[in-house]
Protein backbone atom coordinates (compact mmCIF):
# COMPACT_ATOMS: atom_id res chain seq x y z
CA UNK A 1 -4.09 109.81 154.43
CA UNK A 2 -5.55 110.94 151.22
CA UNK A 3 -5.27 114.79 152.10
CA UNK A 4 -1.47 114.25 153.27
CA UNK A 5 -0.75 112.77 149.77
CA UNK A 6 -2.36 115.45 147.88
CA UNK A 7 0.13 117.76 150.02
CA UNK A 8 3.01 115.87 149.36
CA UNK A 9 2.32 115.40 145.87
CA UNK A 10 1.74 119.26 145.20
CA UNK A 11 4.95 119.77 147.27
CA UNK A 12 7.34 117.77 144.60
CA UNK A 13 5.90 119.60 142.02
CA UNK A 14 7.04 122.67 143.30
CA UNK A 15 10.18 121.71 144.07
CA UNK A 16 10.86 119.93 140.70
CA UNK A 17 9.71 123.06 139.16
CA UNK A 18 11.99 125.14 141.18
CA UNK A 19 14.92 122.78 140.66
CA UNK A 20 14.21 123.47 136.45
CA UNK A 21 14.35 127.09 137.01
CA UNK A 22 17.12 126.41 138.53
CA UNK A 23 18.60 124.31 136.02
CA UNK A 24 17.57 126.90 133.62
CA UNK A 25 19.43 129.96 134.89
CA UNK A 26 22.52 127.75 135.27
CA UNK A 27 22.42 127.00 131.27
CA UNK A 28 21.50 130.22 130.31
CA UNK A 29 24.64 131.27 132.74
CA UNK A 30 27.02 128.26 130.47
CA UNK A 31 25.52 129.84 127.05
CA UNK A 32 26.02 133.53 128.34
CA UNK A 33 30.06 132.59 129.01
CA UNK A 34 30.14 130.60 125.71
CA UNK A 35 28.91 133.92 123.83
CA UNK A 36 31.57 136.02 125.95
CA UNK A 37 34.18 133.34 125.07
CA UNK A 38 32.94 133.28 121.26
CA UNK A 39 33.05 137.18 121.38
CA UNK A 40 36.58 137.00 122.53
CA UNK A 41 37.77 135.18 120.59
CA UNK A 42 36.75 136.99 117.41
CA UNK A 43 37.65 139.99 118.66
CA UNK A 44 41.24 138.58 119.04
CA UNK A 45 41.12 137.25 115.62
CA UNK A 46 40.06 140.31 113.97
CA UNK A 47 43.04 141.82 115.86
CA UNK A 48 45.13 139.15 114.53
CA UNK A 49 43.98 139.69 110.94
CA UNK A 50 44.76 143.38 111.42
CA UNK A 51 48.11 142.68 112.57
CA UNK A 52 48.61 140.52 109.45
CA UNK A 53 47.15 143.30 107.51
CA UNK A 54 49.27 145.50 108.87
CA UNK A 55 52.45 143.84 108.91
CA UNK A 56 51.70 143.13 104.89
CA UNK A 57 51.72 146.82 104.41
CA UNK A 58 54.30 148.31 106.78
CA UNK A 59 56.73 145.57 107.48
CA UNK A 60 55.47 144.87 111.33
CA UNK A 61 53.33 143.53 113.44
CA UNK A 62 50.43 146.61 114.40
CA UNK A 63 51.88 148.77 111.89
CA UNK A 64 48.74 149.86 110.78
CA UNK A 65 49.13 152.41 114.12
CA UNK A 66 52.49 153.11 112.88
CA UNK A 67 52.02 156.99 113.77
CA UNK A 68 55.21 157.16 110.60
CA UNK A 69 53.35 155.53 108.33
CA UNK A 70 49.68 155.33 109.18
CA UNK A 71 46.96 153.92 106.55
CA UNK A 72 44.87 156.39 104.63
CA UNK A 73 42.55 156.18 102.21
CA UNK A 74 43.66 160.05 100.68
CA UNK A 75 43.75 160.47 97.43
CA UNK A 76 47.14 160.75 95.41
CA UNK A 77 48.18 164.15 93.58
CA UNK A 78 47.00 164.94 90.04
CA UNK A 79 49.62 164.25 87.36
CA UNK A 80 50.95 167.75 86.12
CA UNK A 81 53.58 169.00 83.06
CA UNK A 82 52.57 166.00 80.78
CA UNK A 83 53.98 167.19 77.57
CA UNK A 84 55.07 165.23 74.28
CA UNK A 85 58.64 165.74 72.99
CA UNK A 86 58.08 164.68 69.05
CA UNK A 87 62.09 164.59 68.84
CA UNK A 88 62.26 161.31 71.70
CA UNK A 89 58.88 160.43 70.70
CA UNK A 90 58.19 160.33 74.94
CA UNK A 91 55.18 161.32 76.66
CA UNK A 92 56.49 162.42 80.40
CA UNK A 93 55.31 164.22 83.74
CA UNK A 94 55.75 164.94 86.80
CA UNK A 95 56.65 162.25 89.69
CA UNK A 96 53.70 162.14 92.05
CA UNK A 97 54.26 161.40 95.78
CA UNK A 98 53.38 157.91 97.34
CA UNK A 99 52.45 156.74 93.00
CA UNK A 100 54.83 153.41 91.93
CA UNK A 101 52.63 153.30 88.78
CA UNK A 102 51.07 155.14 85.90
CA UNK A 103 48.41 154.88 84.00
CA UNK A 104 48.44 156.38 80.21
CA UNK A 105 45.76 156.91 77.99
CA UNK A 106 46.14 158.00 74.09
CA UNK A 107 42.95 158.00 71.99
CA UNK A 108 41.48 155.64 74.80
CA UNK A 109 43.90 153.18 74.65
CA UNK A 110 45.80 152.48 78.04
CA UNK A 111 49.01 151.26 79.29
CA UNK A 112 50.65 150.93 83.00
CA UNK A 113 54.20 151.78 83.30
CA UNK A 114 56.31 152.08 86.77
CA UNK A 115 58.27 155.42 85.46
CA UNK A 116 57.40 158.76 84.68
CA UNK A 117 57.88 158.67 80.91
CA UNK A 118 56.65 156.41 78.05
CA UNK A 119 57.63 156.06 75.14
CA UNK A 120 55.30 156.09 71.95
CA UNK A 121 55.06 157.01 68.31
CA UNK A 122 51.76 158.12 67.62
CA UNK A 123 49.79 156.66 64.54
CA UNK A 124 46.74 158.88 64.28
CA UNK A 125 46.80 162.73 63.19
CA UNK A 126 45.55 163.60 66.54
CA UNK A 127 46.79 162.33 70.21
CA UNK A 128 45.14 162.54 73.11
CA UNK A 129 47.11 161.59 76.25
CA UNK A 130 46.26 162.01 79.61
CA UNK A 131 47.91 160.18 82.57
CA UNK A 132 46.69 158.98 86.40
CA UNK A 133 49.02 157.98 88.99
CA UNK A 134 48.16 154.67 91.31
CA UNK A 135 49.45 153.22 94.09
CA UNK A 136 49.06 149.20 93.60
CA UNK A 137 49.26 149.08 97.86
CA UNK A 138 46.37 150.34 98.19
CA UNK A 139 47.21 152.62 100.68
CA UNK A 140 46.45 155.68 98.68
CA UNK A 141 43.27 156.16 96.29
CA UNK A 142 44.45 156.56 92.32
CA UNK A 143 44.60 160.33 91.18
CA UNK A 144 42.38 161.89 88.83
CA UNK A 145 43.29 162.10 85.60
CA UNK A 146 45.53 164.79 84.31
CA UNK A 147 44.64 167.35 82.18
CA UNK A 148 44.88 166.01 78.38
CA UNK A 149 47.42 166.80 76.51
CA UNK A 150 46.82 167.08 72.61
CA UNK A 151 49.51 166.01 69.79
CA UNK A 152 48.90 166.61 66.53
CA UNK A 153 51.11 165.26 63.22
CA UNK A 154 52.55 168.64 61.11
CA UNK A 155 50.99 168.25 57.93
CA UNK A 156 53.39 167.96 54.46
CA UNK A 157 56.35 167.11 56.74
CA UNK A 158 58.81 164.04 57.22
CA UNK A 159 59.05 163.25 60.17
CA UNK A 160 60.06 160.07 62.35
CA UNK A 161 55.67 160.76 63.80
CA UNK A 162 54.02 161.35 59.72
CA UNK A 163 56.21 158.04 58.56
CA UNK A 164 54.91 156.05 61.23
CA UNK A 165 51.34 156.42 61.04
CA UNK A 166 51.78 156.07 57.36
CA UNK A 167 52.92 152.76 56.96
CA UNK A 168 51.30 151.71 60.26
CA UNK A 169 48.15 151.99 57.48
CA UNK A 170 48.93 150.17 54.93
CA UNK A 171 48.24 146.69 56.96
CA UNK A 172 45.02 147.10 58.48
CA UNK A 173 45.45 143.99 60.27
CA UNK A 174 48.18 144.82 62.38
CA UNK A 175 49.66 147.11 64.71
CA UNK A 176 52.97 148.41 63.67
CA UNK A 177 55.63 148.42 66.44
CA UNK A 178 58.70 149.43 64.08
CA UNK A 179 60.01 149.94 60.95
CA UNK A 180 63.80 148.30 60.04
CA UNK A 181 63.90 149.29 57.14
CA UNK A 182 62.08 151.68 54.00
CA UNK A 183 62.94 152.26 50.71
CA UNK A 184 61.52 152.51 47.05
CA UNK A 185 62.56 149.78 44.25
CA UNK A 186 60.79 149.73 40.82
CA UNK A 187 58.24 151.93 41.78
CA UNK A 188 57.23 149.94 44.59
CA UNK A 189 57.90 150.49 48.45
CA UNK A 190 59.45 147.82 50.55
CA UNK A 191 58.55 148.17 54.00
CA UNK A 192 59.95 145.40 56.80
CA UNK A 193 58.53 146.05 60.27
CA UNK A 194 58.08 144.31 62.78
CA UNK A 195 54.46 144.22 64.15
CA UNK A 196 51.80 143.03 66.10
CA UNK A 197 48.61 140.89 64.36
CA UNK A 198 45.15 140.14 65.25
CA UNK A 199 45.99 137.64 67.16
CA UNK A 200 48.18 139.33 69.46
CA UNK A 201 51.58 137.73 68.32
CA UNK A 202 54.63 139.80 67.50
CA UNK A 203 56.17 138.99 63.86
CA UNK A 204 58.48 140.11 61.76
CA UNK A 205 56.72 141.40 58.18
CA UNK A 206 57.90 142.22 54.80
CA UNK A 207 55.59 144.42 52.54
CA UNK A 208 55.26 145.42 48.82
CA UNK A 209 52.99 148.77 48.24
CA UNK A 210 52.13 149.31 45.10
CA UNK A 211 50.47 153.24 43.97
CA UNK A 212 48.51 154.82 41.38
CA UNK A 213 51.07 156.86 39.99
CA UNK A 214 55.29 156.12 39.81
CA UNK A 215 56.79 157.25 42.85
CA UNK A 216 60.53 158.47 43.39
CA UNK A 217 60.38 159.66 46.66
CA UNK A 218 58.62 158.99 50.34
CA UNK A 219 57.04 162.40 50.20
CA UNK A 220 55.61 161.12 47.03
CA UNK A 221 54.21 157.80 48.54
CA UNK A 222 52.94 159.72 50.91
CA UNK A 223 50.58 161.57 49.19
CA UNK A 224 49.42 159.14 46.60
CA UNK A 225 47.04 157.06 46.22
CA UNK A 226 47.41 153.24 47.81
CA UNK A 227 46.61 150.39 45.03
CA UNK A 228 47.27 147.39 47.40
CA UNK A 229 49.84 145.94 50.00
CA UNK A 230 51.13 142.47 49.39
CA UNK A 231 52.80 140.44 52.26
CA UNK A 232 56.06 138.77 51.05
CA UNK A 233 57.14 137.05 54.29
CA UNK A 234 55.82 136.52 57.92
CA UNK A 235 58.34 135.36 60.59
CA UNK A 236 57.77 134.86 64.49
CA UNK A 237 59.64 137.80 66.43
CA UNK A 238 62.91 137.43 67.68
CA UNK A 239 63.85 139.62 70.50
CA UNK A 240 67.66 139.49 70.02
CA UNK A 241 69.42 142.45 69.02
CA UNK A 242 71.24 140.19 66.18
CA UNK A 243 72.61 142.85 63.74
CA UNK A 244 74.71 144.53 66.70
CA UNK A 245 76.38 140.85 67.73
CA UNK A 246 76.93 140.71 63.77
CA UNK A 247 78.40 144.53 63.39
CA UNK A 248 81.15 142.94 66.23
CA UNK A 249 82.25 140.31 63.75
CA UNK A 250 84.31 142.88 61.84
CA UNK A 251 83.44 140.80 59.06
CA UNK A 252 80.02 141.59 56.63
CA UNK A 253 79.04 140.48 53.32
CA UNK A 254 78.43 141.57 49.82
CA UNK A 255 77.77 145.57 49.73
CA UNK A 256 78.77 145.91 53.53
CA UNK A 257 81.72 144.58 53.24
CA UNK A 258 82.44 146.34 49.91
CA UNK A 259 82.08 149.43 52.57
CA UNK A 260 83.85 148.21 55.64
CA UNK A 261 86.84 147.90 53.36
CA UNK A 262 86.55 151.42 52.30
CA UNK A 263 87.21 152.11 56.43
CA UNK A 264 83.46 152.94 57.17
CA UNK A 265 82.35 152.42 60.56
CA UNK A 266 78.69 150.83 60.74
CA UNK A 267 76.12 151.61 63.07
CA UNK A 268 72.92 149.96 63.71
CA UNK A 269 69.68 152.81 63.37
CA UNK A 270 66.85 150.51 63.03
CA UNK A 271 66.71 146.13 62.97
CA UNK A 272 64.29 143.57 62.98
CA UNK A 273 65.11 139.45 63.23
CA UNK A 274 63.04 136.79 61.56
CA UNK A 275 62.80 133.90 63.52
CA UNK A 276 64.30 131.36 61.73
CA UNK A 277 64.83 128.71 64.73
CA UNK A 278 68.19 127.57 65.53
CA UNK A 279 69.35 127.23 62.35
CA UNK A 280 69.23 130.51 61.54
CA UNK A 281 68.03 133.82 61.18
CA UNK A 282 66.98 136.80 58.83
CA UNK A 283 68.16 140.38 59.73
CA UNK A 284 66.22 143.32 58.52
CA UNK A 285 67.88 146.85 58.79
CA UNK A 286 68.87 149.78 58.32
CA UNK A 287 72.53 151.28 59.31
CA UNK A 288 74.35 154.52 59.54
CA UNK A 289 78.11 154.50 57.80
CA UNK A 290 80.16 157.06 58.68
CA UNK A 291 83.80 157.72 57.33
CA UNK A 292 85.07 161.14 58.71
CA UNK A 293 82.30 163.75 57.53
CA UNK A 294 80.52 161.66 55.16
CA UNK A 295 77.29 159.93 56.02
CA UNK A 296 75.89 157.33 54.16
CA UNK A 297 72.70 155.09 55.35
CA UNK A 298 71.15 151.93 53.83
CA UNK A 299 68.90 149.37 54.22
CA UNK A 300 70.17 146.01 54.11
CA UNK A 301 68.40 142.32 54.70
CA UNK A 302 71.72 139.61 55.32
CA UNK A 303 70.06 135.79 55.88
CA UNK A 304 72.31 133.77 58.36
CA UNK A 305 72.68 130.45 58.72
CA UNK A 306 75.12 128.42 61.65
CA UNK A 307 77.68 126.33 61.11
CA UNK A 308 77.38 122.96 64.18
CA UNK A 309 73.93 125.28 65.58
CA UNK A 310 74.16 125.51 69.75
CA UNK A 311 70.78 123.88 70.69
CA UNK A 312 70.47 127.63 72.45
CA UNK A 313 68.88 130.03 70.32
CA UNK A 314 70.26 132.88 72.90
CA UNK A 315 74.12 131.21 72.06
CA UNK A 316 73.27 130.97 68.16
CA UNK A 317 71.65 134.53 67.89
CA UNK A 318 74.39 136.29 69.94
CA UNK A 319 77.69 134.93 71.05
CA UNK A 320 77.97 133.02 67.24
CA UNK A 321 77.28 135.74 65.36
CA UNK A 322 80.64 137.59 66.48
CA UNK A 323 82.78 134.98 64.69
CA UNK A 324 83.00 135.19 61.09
CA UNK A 325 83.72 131.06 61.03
CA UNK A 326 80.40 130.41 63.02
CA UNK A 327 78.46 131.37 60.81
CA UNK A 328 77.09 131.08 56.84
CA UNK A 329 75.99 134.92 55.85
CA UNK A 330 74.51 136.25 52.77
CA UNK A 331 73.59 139.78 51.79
CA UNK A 332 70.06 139.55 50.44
CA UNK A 333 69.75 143.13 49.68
CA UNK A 334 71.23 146.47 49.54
CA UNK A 335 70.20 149.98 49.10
CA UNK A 336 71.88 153.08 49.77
CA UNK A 337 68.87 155.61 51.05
CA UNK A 338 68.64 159.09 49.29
CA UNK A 339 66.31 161.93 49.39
CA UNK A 340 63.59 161.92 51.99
CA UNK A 341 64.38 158.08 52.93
CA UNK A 342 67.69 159.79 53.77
CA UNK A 343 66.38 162.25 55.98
CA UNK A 344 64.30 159.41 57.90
CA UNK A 345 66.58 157.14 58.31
CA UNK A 346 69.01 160.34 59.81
CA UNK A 347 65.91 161.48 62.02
CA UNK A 348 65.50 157.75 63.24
CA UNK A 349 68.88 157.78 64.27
CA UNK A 350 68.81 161.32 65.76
CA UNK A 351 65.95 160.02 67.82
CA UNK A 352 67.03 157.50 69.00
CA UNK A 353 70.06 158.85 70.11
CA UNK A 354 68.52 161.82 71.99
CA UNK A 355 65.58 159.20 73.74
CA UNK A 356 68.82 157.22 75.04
CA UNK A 357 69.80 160.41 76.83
CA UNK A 358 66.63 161.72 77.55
CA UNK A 359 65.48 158.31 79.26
CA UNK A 360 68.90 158.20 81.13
CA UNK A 361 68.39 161.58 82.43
CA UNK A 362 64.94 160.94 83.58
CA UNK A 363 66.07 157.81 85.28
CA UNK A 364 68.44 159.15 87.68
CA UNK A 365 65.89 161.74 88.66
CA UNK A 366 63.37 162.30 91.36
CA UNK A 367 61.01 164.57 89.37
CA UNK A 368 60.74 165.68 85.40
CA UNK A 369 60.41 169.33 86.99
CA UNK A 370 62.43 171.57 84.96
CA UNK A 371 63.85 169.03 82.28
CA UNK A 372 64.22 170.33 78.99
CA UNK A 373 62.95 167.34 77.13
C-alpha cells in the first residue's frame, strides 16, 4: 500500500504540473491577442489622427495622399526684386509661390505682413531690409532670407525720409509714427506727431524744440544744434480720421473759414486726433488749399467740443462732426507753411497720393514683376 501511494502521489504532481503549463500557454495565448488588439487599435488611431491631420490641411478626410495637393516639407522660393521706392516710402518684392506671409527685417527690427509690400519711413541714415517668405500651414519650410537691400538718406536734402528721422530724434523716448503737422514760431519748432512711448501706447504729442542759434527755415533746424525738447501736451490716440468728417461740414473756423470763403477747396495731407473722450476732441493737421493754380498749405490745430455728446465715441468723432450745429469748434492755431515747410508739406502730399496708387496697383496683382514703383 505504501509503494502504490508514492505512485499515485508522484502521478498528481505531474498532472497538476502539466495542467499549469497548460494554463500557462492559454494566458500567454489571452495576453498575445490583447497585444494584437492593443496594436490595432493604435494603429487605427494613428490613422485616425492622420486623417484629422489631413483633413485640417486639405479640406478632407486622407488628404494628406491627396496626389493634388500632397504634404511636403520643401522649402519656399527666396524673395527676389526687393527694392525701396523713397517717393511711396514702400519696401516691395516679388510674390513667392505657396508664401501667405512675409517677414521684414530693417536694421534688425521685424514685422509680418500678408502682402508683398510694406510700407515704412526709415529713421536711421542707413536701412537695411531684407525679407523671408513663410507659409503659417506649415506645409512648406520658410525661405531664406533675401538678399539685403540697402537705403540710405541723401545728405543736405528735404525730403519726406531726412524730415522723418529728424524729428523722430528729438524724443528719445518714443517712436515716431507721424508727423500732422511742422512749422517754426518765434524761433522755436512746433512739432505734433503722433507716436509710440516706452510703454508701448500710441499718443498723440505736441513738442517745442528750442536751438542754439535763430532758425527761419527747416533746412536750418536741421543742421543746428538741439538745446532741448519740451512736451506741451500728451493725449491717448484716436484712430478716427476726424479732420476729413470735419472738411464735409462745409463749415470751418477762424483762418479756415476766412479761406473757404475765398472758394478754396481743403484737403487733408497729414492729421492726428487727441483723445479727448466723448466730449470732445483735438485735431492736429496740416491741409492742402487749392483755388485754381494756386496752392497754399498750413498747419492748423481746431479743438472740438459736442453739443448733447452720443455715448459712442465712433458717432461723436464721425457722423457729428459733418454738421456744423453738432458741434462747438475753435481754431487754436494757424500757419500758412513757406519755404522748405512748404516743400514738405507738398512732398507729404505727393506721397501720399502716389502710395494710394502704388498700393492699389499692387493689390490687384499677382506678382510686383515689372511694376514701375
Amino acid at each position: 500500500m505504501g509503494k502504490k501511494k508514492k505512485v499515485l502521489q508522484k502521478q498528481l504532481r505531474y498532472d497538476r504540473i502539466q495542467k499549469k503549463e497548460v494554463d500557462m500557454k492559454k494566458e500567454k495565448s489571452k495576453t498575445s491577442k490583447i497585444f494584437k488588439t492593443i496594436a490595432t487599435v493604435a494603429t487605427a488611431g494613428v490613422a485616425v489622427i492622420a486623417g484629422v491631420i489631413a483633413l485640417n490641411q486639405f479640406g478632407v478626410i486622407g488628404g494628406g495622399n491627396n496626389p493634388s495637393n500632397p504634404p511636403t516639407h520643401e522649402r519656399l522660393s527666396q524673395v527676389t526684386n526687393v527694392s525701396f521706392d523713397e517717393k511711396t516710402n514702400t519696401l516691395s518684392w516679388n510674390e513667392v509661390e505657396h508664401a501667405n506671409m512675409y517677414k521684414v527685417d530693417v536694421n534688425g527690427k521685424q514685422k509680418q505682413v500678408e502682402t508683398n509690400y510694406y510700407v515704412y519711413m526709415p529713421v536711421d541714415k542707413v536701412s537695411d531690409m531684407k525679407v523671408q517668405a513663410i507659409d503659417t500651414t506649415g506645409v512648406y519650410e520658410s525661405s531664406k532670407w533675401s538678399d539685403i537691400f540697402t537705403y540710405t538718406i541723401p545728405d543736405n536734402a528735404i525730403s519726406t525720409q531726412s524730415v522723418f528721422a529728424f524729428v523722430n530724434k528729438l524724443d528719445r523716448n518714443t517712436d515716431l509714427v507721424n508727423i500732422a503737422s511742422l512749422y517754426i514760431n518765434n524761433n522755436i519748432l512746433y512739432s505734433k506727431c503722433h507716436v509710440i512711448n516706452s510703454n508701448g501706447k500710441d499718443k498723440v504729442m505736441s513738442y517745442e524744440t528750442s536751438f542754439d542759434r535763430k532758425i527761419n527755415s527747416l533746412q536750418e533746424a536741421m543742421n543746428a544744434k538741439v538745446l532741448g525738447t519740451d512736451k506741451i501736451s500728451e493725449y491717448d490716440y484716436s484712430r478716427y480720421k476726424s479732420a476729413e468728417y470735419f472738411l464735409k461740414s462745409n463749415s470751418y473756423v477762424g483762418q479756415m473759414e476766412e479761406y473757404r470763403k475765398q472758394g478754396y477747396d481743403f484737403k487733408v495731407v497729414s492729421s492726428e486726433v487727441a483723445d479727448q473722450g466723448v466730449d470732445g476732441l483735438t485735431m492736429y493737421g496740416t491741409y492742402r488749399l487749392t483755388k485754381g493754380d494756386d496752392i497754399k498749405y498750413i498747419a492748423n490745430t481746431i479743438e472740438v467740443a459736442f453739443y448733447n455728446p452720443s455715448t459712442s465715441k465712433a458717432v461723436n468723432y464721425t457722423t457729428k462732426l459733418q454738421n456744423a450745429n453738432e458741434v462747438n469748434a475753435g481754431e487754436l492755431d494757424f500757419h500758412e507753411l513757406t519755404g522748405d515747410f512748404y516743400d514738405w508739406a507738398n512732398l507729404t502730399y505727393e506721397s501720399n497720393q502716389a502710395r494710394t496708387n502704388t498700393t492699389s496697383q499692387l493689390k490687384t496683382t499677382t506678382s510686383g514683376i515689372g511694376m514701375d514703383l
